[in-house]
N, C-alpha and C. Protein backbone atom coordinates (compact mmCIF):
# COMPACT_ATOMS: atom_id res chain seq x y z
N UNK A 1 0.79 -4.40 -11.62
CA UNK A 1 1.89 -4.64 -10.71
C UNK A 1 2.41 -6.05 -10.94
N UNK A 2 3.79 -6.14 -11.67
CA UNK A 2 4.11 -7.36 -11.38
C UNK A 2 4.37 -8.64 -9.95
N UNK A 3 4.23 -9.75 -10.23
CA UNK A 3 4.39 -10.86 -8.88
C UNK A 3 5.62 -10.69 -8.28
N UNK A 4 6.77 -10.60 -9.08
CA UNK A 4 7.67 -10.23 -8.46
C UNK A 4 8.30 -8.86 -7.45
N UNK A 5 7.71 -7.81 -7.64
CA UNK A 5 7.36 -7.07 -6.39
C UNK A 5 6.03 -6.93 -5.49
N UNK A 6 5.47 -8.05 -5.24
CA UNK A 6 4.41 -8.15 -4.22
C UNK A 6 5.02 -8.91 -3.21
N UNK A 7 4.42 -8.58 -2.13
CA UNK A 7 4.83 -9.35 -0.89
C UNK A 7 3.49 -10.11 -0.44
N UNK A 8 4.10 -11.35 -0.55
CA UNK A 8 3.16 -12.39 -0.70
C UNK A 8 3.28 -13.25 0.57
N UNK A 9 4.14 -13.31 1.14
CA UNK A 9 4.28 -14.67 2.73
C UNK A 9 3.99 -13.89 3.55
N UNK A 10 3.38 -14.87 4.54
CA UNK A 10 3.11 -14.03 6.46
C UNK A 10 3.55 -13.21 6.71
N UNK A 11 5.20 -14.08 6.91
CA UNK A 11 6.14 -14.21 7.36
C UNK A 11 6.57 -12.19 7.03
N UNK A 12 6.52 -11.87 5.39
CA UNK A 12 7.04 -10.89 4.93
C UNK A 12 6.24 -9.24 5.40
N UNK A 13 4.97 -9.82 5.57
CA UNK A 13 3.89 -9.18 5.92
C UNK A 13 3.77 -8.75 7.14
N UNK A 14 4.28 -9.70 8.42
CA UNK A 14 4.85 -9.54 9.52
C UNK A 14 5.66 -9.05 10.04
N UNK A 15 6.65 -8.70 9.06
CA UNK A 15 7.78 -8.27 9.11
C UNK A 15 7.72 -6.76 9.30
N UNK A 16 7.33 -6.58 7.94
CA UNK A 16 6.50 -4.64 7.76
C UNK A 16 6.04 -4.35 9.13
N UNK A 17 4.67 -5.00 9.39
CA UNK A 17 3.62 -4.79 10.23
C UNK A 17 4.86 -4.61 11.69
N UNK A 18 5.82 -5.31 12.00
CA UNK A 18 6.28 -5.22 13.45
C UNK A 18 7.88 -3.92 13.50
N UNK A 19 8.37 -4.02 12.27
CA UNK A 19 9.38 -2.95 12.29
C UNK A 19 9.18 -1.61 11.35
N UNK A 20 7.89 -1.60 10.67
CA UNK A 20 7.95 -0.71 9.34
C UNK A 20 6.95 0.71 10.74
N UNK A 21 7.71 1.94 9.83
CA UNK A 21 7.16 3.18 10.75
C UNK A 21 6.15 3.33 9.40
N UNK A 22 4.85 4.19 10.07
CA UNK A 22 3.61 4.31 9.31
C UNK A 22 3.24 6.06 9.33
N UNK A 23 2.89 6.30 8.41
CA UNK A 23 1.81 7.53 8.19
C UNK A 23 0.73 7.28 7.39
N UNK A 24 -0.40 8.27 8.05
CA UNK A 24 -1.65 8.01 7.44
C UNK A 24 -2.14 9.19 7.31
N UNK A 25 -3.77 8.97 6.53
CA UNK A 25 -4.47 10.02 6.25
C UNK A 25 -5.62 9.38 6.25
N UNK A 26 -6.24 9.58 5.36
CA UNK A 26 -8.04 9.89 5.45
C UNK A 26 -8.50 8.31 4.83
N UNK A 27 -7.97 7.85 4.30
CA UNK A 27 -7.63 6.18 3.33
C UNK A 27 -6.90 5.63 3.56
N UNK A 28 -6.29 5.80 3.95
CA UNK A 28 -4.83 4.85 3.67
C UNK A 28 -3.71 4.94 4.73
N UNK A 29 -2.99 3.57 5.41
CA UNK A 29 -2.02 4.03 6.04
C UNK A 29 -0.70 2.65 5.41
N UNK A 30 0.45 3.64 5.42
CA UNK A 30 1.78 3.66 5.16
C UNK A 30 2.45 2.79 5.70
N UNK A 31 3.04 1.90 6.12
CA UNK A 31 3.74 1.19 6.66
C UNK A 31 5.18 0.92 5.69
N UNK A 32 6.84 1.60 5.85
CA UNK A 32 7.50 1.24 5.47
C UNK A 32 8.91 0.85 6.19
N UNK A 33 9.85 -0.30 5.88
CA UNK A 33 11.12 -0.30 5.76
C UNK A 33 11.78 -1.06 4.99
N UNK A 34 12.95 -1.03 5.67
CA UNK A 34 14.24 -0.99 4.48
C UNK A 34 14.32 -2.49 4.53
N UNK A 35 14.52 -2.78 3.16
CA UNK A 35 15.02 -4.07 3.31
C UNK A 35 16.31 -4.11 2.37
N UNK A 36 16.38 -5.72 2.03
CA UNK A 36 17.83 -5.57 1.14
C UNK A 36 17.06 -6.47 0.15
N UNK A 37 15.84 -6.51 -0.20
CA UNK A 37 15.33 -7.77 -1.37
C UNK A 37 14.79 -6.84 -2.91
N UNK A 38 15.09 -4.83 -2.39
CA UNK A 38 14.56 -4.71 -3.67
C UNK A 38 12.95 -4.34 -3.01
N UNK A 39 11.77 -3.71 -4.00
CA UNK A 39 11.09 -2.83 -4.47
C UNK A 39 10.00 -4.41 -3.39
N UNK A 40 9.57 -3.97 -2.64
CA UNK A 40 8.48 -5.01 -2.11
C UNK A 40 7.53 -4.31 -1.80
N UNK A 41 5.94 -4.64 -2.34
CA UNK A 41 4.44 -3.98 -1.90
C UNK A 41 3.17 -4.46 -1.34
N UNK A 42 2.61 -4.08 -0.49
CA UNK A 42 1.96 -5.28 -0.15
C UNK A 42 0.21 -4.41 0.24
N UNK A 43 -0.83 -5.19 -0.04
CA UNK A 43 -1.94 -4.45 0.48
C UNK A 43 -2.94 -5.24 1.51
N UNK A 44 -3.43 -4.36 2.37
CA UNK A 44 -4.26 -4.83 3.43
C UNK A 44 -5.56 -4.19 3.03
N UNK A 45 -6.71 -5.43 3.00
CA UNK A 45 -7.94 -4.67 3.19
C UNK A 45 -8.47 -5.71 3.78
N UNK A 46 -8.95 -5.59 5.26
CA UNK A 46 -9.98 -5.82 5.88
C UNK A 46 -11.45 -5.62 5.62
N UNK A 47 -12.23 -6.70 6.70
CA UNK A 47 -13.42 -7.01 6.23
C UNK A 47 -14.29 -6.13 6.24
N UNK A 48 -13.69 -5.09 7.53
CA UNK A 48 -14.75 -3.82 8.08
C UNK A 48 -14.61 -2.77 6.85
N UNK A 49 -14.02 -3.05 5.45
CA UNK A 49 -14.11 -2.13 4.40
C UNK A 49 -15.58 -2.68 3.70
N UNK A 50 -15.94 -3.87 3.63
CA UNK A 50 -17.19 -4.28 2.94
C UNK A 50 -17.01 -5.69 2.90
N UNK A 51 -18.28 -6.16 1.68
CA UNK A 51 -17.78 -7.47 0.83
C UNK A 51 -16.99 -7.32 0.48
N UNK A 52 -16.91 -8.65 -0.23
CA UNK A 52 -15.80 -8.96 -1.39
C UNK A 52 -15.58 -8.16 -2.47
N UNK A 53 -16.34 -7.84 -2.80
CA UNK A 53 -16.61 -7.28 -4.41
C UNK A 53 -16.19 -5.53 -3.74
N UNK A 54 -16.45 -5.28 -2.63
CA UNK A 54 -15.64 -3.37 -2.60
C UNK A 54 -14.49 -4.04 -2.34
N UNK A 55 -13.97 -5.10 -1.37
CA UNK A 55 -12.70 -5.13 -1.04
C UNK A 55 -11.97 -5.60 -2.21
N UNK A 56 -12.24 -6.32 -2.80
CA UNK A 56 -11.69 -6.57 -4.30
C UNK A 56 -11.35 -4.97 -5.01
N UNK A 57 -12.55 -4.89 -5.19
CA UNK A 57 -12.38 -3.06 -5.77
C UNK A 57 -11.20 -2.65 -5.27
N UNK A 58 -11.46 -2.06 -3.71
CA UNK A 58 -10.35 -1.53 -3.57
C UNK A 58 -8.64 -2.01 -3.93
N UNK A 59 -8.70 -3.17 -3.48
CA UNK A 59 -7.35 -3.68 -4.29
C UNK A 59 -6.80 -3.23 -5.50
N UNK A 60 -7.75 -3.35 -6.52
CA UNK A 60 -7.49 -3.21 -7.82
C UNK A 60 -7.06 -2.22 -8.07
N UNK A 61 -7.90 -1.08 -7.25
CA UNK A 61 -7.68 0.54 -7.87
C UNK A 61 -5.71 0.30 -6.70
N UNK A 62 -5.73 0.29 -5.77
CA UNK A 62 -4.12 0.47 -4.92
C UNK A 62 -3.38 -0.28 -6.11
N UNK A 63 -3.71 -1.38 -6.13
CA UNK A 63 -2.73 -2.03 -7.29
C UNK A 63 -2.28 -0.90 -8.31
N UNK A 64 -3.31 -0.24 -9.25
CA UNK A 64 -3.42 0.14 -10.33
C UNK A 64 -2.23 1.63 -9.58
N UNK A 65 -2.66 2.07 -8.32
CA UNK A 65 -2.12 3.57 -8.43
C UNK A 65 -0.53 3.20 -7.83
N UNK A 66 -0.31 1.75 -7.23
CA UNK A 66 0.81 1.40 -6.46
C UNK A 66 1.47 1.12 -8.56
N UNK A 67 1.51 0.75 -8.99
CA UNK A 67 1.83 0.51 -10.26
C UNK A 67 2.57 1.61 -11.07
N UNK A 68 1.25 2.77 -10.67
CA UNK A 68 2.03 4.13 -11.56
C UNK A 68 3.01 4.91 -10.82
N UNK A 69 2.82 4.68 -9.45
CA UNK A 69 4.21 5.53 -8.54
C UNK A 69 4.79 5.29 -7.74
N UNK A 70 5.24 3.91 -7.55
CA UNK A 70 6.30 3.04 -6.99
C UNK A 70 7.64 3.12 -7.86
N UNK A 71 7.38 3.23 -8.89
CA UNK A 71 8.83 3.26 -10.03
C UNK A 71 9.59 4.55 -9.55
N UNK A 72 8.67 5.52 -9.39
CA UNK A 72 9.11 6.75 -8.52
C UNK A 72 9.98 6.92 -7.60
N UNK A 73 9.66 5.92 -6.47
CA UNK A 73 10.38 5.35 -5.05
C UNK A 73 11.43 5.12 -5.00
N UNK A 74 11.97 5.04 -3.65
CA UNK A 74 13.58 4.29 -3.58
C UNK A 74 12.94 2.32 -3.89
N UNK A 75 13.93 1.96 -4.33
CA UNK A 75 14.08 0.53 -4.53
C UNK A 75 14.68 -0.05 -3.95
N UNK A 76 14.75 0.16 -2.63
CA UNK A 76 15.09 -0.56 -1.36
C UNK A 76 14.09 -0.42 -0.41
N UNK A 77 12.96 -0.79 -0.82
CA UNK A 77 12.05 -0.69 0.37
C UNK A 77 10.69 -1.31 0.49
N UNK A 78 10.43 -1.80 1.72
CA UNK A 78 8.83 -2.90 0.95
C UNK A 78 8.13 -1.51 2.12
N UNK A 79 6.96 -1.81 1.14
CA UNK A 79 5.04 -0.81 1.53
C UNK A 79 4.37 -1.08 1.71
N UNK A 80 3.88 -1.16 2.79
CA UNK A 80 2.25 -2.41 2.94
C UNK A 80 1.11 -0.72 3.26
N UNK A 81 0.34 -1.27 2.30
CA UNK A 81 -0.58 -0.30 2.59
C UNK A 81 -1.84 -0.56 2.92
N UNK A 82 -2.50 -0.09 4.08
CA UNK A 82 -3.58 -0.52 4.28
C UNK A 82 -4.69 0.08 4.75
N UNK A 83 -5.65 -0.20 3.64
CA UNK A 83 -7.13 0.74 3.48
C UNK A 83 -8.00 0.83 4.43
N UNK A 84 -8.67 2.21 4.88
CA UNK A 84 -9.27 2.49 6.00
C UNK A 84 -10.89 2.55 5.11
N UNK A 85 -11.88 2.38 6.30
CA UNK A 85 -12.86 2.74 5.92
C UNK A 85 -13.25 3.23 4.75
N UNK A 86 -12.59 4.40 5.06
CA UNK A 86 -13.06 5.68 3.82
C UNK A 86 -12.99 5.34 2.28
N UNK A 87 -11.68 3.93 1.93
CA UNK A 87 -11.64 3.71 1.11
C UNK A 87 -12.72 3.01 -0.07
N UNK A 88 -13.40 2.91 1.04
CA UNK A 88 -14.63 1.62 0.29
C UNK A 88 -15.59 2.76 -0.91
N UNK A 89 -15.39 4.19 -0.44
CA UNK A 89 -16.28 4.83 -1.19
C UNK A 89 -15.43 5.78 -1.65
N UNK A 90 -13.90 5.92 -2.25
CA UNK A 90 -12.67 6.71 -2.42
C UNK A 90 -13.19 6.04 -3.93
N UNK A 91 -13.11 7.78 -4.56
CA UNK A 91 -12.62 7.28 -6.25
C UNK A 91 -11.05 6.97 -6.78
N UNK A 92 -10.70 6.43 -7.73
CA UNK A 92 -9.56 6.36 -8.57
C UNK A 92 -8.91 7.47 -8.09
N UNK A 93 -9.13 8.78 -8.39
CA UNK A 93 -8.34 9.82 -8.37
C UNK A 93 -7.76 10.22 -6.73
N UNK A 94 -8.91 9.83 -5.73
CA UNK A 94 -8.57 10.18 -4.34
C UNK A 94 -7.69 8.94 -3.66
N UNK A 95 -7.71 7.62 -4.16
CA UNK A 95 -6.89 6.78 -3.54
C UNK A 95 -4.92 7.54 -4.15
N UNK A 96 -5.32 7.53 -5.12
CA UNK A 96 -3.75 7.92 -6.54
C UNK A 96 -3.46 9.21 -5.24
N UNK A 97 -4.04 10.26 -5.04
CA UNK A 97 -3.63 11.33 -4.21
C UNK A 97 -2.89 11.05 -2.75
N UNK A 98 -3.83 10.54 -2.48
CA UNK A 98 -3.55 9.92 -0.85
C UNK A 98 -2.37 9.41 -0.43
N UNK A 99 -1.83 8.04 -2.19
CA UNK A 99 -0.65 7.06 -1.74
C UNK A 99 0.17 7.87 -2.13
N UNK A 100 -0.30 9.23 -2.69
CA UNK A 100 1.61 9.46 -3.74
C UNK A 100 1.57 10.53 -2.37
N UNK A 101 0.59 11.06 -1.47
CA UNK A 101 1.19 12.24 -0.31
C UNK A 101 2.10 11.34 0.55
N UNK A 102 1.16 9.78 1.16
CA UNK A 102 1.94 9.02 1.72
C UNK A 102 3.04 8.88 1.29
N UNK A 103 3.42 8.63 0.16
CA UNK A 103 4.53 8.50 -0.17
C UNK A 103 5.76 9.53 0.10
N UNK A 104 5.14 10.84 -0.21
CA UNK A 104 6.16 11.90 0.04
C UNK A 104 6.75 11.88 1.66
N UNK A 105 5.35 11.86 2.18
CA UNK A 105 5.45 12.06 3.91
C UNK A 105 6.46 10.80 4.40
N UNK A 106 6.92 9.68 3.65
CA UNK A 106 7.10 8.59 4.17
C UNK A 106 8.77 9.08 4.12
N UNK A 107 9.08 9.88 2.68
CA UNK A 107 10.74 9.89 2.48
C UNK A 107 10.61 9.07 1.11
N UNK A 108 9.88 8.58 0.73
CA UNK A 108 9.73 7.42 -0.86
C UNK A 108 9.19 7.88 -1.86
N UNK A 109 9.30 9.28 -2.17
CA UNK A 109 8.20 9.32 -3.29
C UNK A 109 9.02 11.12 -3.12
């Protein structure tokens, strides 16, 4: 995932979190709206997912599946997604499932 579509300030993160509508499932929940800046993504993993080293994990793998099907998406819209429990023990293939249903369910994908 390139730097230039991550959402990186509070401020941007805050933003999602107070106007973006959400769907979820079993991993993962959705948070999206519209903006006017272009393709913005952002990930949440809290502490109650593990250490460092699963919450790292998990990042990597959202990164990796936010990477292959965001190009997919409308490009007017930032995604904060953020990992539930379940994710700490979710393989590759079940996180990739989860974000591209979110995605459908959201209207983005």
């Amino acid at each position: 995932m390139q730097k230039k579509y991550m959402l990186k300030k509070n401020k941007e993160f805050r933003y999602v979190y107070g106007r973006g509508e959400s769907v979820s499932d079993r991993y993962l929940v959705l948070l999206t709206v519209k903006n006017r800046m272009g393709l913005k993504v952002g990930f949440s993993v809290g502490k109650k997912i593990g250490k460092a080293v699963c919450r790292n994990r998990v990042k990597r793998l959202l990164r990796e599946c936010a990477r292959r099907l965001l190009p997919l998406s409308p490009q007017n819209r930032s995604y904060l997604f953020i990992a539930r429990s379940a994710a700490a023990d979710a393989s590759y293939q079940q996180l990739y499932a989860s974000m591209e249903k979110l995605l459908k369910r959201s209207g983005g994908g």
